[in-house]
PDB file of N, CA and C in Angstrom:
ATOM      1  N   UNK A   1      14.244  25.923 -33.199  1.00  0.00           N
ATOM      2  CA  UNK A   1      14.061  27.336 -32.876  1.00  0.00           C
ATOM      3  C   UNK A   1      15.210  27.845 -32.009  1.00  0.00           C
ATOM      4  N   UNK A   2      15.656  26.766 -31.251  1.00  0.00           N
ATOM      5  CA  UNK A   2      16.673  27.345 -30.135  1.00  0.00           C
ATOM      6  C   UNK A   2      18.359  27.545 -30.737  1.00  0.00           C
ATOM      7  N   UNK A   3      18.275  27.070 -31.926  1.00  0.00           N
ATOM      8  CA  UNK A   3      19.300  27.107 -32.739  1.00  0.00           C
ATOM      9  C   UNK A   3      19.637  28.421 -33.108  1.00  0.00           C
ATOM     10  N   UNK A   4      18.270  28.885 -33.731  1.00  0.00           N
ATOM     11  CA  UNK A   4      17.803  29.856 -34.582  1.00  0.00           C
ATOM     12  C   UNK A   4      18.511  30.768 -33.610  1.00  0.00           C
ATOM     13  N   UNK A   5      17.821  31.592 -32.894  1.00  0.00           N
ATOM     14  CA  UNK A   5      18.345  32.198 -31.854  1.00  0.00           C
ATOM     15  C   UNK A   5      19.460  32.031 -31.416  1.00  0.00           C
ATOM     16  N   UNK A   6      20.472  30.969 -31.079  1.00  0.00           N
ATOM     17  CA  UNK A   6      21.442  31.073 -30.457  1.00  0.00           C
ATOM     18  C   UNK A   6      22.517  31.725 -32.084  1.00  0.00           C
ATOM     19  N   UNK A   7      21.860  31.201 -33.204  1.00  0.00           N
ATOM     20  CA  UNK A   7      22.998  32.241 -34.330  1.00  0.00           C
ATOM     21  C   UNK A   7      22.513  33.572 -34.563  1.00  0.00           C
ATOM     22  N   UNK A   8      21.414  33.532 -34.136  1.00  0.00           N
ATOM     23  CA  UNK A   8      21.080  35.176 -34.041  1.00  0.00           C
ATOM     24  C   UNK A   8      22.244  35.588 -33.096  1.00  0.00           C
ATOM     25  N   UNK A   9      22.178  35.272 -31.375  1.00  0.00           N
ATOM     26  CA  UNK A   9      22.730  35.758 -30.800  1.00  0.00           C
ATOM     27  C   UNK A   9      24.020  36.267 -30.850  1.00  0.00           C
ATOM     28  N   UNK A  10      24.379  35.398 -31.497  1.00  0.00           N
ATOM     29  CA  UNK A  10      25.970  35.307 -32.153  1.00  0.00           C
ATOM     30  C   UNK A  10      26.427  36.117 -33.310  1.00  0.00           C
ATOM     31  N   UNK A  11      25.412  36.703 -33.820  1.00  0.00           N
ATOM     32  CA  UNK A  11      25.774  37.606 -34.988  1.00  0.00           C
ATOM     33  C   UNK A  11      26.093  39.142 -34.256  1.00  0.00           C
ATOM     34  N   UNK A  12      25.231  39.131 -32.908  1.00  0.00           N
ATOM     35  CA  UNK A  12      25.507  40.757 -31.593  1.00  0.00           C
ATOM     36  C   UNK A  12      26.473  40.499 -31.262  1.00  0.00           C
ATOM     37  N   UNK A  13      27.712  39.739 -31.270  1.00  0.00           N
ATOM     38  CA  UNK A  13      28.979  38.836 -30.235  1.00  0.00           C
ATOM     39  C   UNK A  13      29.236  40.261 -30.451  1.00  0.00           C
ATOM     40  N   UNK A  14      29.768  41.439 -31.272  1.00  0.00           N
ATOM     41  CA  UNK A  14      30.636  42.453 -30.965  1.00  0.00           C
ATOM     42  C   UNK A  14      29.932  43.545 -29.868  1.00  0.00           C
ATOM     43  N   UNK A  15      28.689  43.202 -29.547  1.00  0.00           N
ATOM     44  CA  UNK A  15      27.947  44.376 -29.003  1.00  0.00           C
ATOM     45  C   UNK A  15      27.998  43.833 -27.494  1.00  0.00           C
ATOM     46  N   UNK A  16      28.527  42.571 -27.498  1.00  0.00           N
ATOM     47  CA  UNK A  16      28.120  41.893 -26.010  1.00  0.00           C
ATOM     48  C   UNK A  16      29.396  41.826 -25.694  1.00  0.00           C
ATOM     49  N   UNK A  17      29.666  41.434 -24.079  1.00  0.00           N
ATOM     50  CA  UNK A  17      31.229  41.504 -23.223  1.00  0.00           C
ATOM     51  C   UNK A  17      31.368  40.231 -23.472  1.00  0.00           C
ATOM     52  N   UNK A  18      32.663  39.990 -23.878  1.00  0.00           N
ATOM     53  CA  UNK A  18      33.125  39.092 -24.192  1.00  0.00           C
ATOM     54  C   UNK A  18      33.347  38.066 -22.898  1.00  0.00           C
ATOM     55  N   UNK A  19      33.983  39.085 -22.048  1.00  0.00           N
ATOM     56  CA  UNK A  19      34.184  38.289 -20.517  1.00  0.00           C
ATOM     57  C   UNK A  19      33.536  39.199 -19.455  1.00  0.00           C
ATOM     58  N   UNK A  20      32.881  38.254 -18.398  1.00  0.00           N
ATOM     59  CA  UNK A  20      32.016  38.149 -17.150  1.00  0.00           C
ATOM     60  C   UNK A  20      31.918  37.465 -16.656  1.00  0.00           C
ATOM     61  N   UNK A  21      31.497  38.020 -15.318  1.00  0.00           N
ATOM     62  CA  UNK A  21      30.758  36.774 -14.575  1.00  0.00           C
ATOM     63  C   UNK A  21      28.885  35.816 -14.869  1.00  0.00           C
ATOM     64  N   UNK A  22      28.885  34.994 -14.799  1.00  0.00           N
ATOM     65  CA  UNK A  22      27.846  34.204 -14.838  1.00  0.00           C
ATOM     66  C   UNK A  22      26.563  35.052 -14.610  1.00  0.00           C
ATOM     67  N   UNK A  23      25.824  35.288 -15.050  1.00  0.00           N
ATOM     68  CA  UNK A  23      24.248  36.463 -15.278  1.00  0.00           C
ATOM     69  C   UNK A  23      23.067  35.195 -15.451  1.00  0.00           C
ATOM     70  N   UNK A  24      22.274  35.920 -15.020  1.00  0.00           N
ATOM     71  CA  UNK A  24      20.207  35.659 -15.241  1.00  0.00           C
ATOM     72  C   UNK A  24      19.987  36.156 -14.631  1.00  0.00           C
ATOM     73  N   UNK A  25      18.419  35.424 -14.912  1.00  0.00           N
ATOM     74  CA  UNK A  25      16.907  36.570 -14.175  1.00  0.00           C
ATOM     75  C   UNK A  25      16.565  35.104 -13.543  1.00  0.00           C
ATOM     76  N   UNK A  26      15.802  35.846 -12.362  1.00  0.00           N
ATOM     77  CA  UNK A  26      16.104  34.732 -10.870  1.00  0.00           C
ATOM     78  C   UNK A  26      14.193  34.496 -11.766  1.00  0.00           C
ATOM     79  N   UNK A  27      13.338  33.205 -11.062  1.00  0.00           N
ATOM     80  CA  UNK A  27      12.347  32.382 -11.827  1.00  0.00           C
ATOM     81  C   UNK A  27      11.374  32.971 -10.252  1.00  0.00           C
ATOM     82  N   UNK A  28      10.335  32.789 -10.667  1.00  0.00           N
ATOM     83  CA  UNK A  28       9.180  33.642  -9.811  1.00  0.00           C
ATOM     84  C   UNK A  28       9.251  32.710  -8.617  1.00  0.00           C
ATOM     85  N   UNK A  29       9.536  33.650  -7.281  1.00  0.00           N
ATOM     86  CA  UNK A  29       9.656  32.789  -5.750  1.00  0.00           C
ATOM     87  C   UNK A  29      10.938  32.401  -5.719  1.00  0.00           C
ATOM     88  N   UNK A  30      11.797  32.586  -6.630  1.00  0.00           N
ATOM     89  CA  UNK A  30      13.252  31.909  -6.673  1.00  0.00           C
ATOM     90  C   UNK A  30      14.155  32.713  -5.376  1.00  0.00           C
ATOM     91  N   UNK A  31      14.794  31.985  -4.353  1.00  0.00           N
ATOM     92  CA  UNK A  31      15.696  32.913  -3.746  1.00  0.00           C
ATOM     93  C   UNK A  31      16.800  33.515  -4.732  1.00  0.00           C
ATOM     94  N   UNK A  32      16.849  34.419  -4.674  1.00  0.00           N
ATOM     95  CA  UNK A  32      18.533  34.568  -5.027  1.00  0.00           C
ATOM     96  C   UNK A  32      19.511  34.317  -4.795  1.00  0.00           C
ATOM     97  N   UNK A  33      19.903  33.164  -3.840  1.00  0.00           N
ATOM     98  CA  UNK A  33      20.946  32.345  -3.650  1.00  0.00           C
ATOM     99  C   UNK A  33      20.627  31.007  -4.455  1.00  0.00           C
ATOM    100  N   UNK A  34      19.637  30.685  -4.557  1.00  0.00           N
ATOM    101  CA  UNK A  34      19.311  29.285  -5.614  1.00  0.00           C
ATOM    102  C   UNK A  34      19.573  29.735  -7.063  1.00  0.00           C
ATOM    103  N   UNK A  35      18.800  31.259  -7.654  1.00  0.00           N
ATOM    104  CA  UNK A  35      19.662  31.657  -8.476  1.00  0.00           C
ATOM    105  C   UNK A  35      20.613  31.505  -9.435  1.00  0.00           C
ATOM    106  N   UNK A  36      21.613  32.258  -7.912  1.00  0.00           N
ATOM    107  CA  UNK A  36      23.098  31.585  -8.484  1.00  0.00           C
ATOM    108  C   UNK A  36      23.445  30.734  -8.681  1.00  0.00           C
ATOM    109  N   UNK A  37      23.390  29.954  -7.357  1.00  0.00           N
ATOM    110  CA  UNK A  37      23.465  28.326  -8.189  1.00  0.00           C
ATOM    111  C   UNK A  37      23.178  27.836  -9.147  1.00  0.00           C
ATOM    112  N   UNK A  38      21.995  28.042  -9.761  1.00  0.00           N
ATOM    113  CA  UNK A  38      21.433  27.412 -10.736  1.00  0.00           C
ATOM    114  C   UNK A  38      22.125  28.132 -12.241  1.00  0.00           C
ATOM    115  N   UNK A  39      22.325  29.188 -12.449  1.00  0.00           N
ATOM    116  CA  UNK A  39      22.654  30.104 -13.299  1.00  0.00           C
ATOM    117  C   UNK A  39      24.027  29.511 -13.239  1.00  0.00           C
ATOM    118  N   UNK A  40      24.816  29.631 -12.381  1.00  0.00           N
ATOM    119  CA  UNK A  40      26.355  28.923 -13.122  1.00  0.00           C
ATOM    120  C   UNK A  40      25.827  27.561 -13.133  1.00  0.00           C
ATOM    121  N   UNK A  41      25.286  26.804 -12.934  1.00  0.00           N
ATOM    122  CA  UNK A  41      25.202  25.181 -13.103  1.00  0.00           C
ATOM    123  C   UNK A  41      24.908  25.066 -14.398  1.00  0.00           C
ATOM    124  N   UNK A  42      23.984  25.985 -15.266  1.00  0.00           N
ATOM    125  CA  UNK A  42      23.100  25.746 -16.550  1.00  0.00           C
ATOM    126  C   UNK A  42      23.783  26.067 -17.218  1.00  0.00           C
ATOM    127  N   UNK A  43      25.058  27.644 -16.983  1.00  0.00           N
ATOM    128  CA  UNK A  43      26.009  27.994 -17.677  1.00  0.00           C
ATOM    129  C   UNK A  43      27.327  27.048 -18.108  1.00  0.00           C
ATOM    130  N   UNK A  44      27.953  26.352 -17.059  1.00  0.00           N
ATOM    131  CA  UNK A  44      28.954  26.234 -17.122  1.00  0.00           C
ATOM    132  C   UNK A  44      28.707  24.587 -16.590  1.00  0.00           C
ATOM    133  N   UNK A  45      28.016  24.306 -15.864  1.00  0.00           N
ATOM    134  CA  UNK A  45      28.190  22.684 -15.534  1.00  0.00           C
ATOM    135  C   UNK A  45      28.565  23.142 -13.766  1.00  0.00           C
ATOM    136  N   UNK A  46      29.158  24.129 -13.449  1.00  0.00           N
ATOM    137  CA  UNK A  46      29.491  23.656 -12.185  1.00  0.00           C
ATOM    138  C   UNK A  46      28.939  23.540 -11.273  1.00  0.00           C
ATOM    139  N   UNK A  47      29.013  23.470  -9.754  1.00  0.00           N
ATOM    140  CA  UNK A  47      28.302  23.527  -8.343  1.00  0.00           C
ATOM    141  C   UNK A  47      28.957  25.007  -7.818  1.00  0.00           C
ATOM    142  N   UNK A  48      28.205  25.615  -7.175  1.00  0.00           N
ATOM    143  CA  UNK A  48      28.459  26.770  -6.430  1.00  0.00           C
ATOM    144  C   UNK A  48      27.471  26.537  -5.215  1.00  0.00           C
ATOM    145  N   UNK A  49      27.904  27.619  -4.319  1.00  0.00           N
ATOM    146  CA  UNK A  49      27.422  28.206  -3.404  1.00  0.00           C
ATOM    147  C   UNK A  49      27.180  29.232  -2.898  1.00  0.00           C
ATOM    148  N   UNK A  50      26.328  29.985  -2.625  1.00  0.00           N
ATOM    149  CA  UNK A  50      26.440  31.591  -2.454  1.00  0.00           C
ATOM    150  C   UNK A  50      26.250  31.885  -1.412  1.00  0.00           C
ATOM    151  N   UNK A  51      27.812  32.543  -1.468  1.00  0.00           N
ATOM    152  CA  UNK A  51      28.166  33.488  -0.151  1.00  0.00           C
ATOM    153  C   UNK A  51      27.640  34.647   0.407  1.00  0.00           C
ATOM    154  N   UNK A  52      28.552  35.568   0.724  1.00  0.00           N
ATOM    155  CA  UNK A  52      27.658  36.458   1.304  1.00  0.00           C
ATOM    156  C   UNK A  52      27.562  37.490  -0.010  1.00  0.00           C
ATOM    157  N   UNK A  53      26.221  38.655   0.535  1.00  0.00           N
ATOM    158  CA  UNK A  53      25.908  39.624  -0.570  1.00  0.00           C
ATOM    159  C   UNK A  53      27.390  40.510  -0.646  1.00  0.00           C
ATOM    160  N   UNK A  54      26.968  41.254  -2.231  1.00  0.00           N
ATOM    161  CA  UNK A  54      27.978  41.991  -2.208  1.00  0.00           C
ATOM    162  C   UNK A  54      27.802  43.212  -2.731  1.00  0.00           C
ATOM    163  N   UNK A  55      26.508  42.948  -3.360  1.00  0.00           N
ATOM    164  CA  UNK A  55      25.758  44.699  -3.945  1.00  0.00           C
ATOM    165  C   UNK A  55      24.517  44.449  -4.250  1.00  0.00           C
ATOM    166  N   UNK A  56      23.621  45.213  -3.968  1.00  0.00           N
ATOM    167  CA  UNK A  56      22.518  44.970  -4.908  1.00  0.00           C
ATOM    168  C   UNK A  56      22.545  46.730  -5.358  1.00  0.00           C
ATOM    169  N   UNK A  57      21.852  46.436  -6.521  1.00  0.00           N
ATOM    170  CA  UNK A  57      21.733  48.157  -7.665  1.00  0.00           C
ATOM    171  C   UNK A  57      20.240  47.596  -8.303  1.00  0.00           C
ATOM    172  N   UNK A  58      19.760  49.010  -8.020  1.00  0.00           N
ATOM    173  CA  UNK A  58      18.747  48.744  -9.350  1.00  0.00           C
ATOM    174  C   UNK A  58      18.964  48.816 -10.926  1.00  0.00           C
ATOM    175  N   UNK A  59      18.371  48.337 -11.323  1.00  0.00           N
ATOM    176  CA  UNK A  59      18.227  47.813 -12.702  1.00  0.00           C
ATOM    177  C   UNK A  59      17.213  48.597 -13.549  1.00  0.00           C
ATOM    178  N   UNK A  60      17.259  48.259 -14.735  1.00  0.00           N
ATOM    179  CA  UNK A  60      16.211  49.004 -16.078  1.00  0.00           C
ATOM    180  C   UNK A  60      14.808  48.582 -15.619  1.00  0.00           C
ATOM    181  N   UNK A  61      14.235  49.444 -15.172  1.00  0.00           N
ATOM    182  CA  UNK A  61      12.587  49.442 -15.198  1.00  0.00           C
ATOM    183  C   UNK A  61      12.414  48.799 -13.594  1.00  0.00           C
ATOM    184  N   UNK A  62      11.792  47.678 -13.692  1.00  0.00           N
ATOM    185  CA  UNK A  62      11.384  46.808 -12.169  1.00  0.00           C
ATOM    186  C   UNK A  62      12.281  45.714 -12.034  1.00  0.00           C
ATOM    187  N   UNK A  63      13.795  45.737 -12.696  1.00  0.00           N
ATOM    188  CA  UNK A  63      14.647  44.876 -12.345  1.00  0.00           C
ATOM    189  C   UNK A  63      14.900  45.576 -11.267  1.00  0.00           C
ATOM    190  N   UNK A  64      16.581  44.529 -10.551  1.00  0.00           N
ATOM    191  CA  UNK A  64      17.409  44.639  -9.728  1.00  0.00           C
ATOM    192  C   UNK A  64      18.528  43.594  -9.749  1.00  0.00           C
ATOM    193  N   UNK A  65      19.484  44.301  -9.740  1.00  0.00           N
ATOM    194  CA  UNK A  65      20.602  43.412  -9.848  1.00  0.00           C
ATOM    195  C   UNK A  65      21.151  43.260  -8.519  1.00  0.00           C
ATOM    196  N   UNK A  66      21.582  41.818  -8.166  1.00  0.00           N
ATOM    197  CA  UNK A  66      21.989  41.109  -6.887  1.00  0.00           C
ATOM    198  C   UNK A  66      23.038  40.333  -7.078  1.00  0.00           C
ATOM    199  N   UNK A  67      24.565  41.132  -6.225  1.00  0.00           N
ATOM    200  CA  UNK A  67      25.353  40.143  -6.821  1.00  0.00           C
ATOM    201  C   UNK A  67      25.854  39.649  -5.521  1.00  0.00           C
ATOM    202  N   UNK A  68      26.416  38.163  -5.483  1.00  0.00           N
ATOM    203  CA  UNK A  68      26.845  37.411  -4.500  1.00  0.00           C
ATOM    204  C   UNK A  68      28.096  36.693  -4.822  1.00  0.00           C
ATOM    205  N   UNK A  69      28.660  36.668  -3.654  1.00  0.00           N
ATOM    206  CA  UNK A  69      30.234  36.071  -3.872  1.00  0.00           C
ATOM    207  C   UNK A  69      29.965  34.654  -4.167  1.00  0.00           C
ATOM    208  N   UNK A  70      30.474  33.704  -5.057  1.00  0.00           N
ATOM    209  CA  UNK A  70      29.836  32.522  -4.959  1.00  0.00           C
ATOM    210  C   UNK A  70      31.320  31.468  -4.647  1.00  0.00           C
ATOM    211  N   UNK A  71      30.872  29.995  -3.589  1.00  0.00           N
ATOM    212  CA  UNK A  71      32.304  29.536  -3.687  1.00  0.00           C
ATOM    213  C   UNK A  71      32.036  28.211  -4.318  1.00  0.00           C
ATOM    214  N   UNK A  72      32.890  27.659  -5.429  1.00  0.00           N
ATOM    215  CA  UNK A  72      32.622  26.529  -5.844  1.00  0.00           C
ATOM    216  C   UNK A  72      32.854  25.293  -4.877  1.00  0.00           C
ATOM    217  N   UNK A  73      32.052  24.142  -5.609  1.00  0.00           N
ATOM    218  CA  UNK A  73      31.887  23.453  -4.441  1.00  0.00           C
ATOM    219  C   UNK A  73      32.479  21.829  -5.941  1.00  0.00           C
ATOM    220  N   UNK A  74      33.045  21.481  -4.954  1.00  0.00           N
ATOM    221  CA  UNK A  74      33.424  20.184  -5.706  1.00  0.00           C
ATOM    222  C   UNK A  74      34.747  20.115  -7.116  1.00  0.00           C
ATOM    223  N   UNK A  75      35.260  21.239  -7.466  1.00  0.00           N
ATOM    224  CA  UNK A  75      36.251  21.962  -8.195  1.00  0.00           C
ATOM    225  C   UNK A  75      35.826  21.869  -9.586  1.00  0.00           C
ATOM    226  N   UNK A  76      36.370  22.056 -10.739  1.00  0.00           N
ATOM    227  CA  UNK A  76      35.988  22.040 -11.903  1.00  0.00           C
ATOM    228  C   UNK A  76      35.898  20.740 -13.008  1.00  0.00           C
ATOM    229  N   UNK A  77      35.937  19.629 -12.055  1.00  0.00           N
ATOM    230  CA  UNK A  77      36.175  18.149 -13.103  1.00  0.00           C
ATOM    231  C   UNK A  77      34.707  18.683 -13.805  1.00  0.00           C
ATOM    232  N   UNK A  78      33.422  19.112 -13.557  1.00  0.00           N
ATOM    233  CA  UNK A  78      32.029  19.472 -14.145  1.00  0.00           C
ATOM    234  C   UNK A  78      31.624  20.551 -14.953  1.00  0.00           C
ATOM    235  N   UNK A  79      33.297  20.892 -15.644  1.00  0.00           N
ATOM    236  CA  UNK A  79      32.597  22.213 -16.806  1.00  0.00           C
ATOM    237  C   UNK A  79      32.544  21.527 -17.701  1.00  0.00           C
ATOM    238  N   UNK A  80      31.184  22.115 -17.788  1.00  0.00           N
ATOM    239  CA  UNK A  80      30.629  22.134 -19.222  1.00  0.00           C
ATOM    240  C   UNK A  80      29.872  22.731 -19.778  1.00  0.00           C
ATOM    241  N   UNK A  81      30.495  23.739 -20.709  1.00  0.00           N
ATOM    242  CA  UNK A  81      30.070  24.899 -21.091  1.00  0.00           C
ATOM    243  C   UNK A  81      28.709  25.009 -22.215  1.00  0.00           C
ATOM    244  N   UNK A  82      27.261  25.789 -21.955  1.00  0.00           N
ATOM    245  CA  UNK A  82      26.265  25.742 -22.932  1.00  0.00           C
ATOM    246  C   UNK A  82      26.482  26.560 -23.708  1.00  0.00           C
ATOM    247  N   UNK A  83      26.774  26.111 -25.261  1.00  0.00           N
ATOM    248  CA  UNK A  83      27.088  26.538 -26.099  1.00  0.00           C
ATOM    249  C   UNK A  83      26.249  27.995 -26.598  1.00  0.00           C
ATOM    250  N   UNK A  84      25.152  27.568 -26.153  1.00  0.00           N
ATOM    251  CA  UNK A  84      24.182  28.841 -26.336  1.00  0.00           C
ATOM    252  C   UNK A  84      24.161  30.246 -25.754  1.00  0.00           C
ATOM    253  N   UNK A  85      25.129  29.622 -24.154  1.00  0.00           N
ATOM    254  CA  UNK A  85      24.953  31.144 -23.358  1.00  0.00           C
ATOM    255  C   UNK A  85      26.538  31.457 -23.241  1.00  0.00           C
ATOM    256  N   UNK A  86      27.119  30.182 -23.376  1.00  0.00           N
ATOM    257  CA  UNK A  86      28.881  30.542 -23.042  1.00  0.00           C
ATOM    258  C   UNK A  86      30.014  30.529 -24.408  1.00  0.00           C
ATOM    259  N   UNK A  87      30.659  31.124 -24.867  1.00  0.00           N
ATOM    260  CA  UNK A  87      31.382  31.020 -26.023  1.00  0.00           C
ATOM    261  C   UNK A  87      32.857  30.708 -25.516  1.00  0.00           C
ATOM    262  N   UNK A  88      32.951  30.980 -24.565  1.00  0.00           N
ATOM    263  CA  UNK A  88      34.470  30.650 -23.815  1.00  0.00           C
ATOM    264  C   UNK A  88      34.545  30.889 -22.167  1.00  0.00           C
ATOM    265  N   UNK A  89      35.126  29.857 -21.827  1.00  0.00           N
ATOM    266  CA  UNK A  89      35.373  30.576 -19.812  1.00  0.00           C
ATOM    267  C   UNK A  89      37.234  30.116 -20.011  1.00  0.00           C
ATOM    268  N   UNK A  90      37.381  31.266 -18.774  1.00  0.00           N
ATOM    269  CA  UNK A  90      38.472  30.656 -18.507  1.00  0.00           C
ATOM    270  C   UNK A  90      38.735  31.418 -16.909  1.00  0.00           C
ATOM    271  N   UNK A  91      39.455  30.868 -16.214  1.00  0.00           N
ATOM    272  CA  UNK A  91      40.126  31.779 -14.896  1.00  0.00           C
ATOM    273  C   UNK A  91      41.053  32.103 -15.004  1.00  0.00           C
ATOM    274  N   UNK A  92      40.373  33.885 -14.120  1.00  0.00           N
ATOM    275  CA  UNK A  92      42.095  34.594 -14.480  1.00  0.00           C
ATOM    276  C   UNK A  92      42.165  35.228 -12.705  1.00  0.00           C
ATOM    277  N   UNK A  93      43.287  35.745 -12.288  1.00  0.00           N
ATOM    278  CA  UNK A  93      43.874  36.297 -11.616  1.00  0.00           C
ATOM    279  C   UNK A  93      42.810  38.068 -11.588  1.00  0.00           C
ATOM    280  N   UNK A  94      42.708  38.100 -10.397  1.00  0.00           N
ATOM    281  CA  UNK A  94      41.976  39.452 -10.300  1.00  0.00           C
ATOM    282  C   UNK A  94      42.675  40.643 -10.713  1.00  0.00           C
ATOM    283  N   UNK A  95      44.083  40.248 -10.651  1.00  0.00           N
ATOM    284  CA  UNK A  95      45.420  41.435 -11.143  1.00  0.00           C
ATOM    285  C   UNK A  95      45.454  41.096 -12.775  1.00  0.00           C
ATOM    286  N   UNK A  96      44.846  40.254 -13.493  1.00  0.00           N
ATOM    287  CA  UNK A  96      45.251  39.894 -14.718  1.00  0.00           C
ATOM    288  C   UNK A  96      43.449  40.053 -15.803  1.00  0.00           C
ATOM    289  N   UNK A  97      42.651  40.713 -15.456  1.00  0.00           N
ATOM    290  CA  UNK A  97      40.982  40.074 -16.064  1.00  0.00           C
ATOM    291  C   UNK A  97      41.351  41.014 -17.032  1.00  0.00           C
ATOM    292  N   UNK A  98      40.832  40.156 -18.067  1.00  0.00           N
ATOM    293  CA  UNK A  98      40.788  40.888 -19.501  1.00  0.00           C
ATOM    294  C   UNK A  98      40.033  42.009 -19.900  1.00  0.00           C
ATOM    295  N   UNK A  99      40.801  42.200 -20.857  1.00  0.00           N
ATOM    296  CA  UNK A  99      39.675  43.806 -21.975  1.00  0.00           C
ATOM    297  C   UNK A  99      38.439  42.873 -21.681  1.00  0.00           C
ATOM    298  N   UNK A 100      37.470  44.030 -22.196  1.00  0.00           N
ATOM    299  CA  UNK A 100      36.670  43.306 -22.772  1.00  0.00           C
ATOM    300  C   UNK A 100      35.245  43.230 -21.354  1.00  0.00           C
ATOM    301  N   UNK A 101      36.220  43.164 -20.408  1.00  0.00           N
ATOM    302  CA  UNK A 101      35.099  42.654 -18.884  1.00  0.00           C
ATOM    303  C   UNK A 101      34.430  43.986 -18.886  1.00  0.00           C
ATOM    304  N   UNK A 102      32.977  44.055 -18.083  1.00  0.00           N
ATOM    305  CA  UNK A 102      32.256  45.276 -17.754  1.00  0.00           C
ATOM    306  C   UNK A 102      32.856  45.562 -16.551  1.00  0.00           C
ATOM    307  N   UNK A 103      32.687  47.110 -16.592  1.00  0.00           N
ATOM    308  CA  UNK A 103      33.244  47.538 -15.303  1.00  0.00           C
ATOM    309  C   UNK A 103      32.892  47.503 -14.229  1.00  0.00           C
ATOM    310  N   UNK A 104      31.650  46.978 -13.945  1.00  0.00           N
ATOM    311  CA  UNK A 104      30.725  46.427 -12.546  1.00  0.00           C
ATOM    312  C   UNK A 104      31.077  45.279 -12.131  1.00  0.00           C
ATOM    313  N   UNK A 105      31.885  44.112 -13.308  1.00  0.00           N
ATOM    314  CA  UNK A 105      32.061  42.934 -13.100  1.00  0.00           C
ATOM    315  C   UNK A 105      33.876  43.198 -12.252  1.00  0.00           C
ATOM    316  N   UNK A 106      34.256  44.079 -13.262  1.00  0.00           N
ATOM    317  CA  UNK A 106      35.634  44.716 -12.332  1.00  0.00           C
ATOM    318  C   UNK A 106      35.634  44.971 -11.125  1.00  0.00           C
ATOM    319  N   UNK A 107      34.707  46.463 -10.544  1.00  0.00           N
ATOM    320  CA  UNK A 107      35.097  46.528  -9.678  1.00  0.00           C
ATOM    321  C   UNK A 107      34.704  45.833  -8.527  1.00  0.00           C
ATOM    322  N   UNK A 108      33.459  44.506  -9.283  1.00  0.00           N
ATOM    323  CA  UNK A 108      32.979  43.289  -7.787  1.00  0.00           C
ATOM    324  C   UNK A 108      34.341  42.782  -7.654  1.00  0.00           C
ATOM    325  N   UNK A 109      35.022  42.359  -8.738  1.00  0.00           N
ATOM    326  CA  UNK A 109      36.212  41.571  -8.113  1.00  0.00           C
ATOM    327  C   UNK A 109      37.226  42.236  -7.340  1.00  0.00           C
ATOM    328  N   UNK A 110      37.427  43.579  -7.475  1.00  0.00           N
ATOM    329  CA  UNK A 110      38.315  44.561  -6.881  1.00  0.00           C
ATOM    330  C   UNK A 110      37.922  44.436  -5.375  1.00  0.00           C
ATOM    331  N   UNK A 111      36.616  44.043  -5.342  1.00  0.00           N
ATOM    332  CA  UNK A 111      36.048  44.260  -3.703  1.00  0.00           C
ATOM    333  C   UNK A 111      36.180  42.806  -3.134  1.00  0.00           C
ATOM    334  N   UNK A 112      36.954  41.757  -3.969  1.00  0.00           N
ATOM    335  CA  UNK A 112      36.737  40.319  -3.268  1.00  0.00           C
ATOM    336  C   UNK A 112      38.602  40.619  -2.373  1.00  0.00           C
TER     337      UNK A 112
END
């Protein structure tokens, strides 16, 4: 089933941002600093840590979006990307982020 879905997902690739930062929905009682952590760990393989806040906005309906500076912890020997949620990472230069990024994801980095 999880297949199923992940080629569904993949058939929207033109409707979705190609490049961002690491996203979810935090799990009931979850801090939002565990969160993050956990959300790039499942994404990408790595360790983070979350720094300090850097916006929160509300969101569609009874969301809220919470974003936090995060600093990696242990460097990148641990990517490993889930094929299901990640199609490509790469690091770029805050003077250099590609088409393609949302502009909320822009101007967080404009503010680091």
């Amino acid at each position: 089933m999880n297949d199923l879905l992940t080629r569904l997902w993949r058939l929207g690739k033109p409707l979705q941002c190609r490049w961002g930062f690491p996203t979810g929905y935090a799990n009931k009682g979850e801090r939002h600093e565990d969160t993050i952590a956990r959300e790039v760990r499942e994404e990408t393989g790595l360790t983070v840590k979350a720094g300090r806040l850097l916006k929160v906005r509300s969101g569609f309906r009874y969301r809220i979006e919470v974003y936090y500076e995060a600093v990696l912890v242990g460097g990148l020997d641990g990517l490993t990307l889930d094929p299901k949620e990640v199609l490509e990472a790469r690091l770029f230069s805050p003077a250099d982020l590609p088409d393609g990024m949302p502009e909320a994801h822009r101007e967080l980095a404009a503010s680091l």
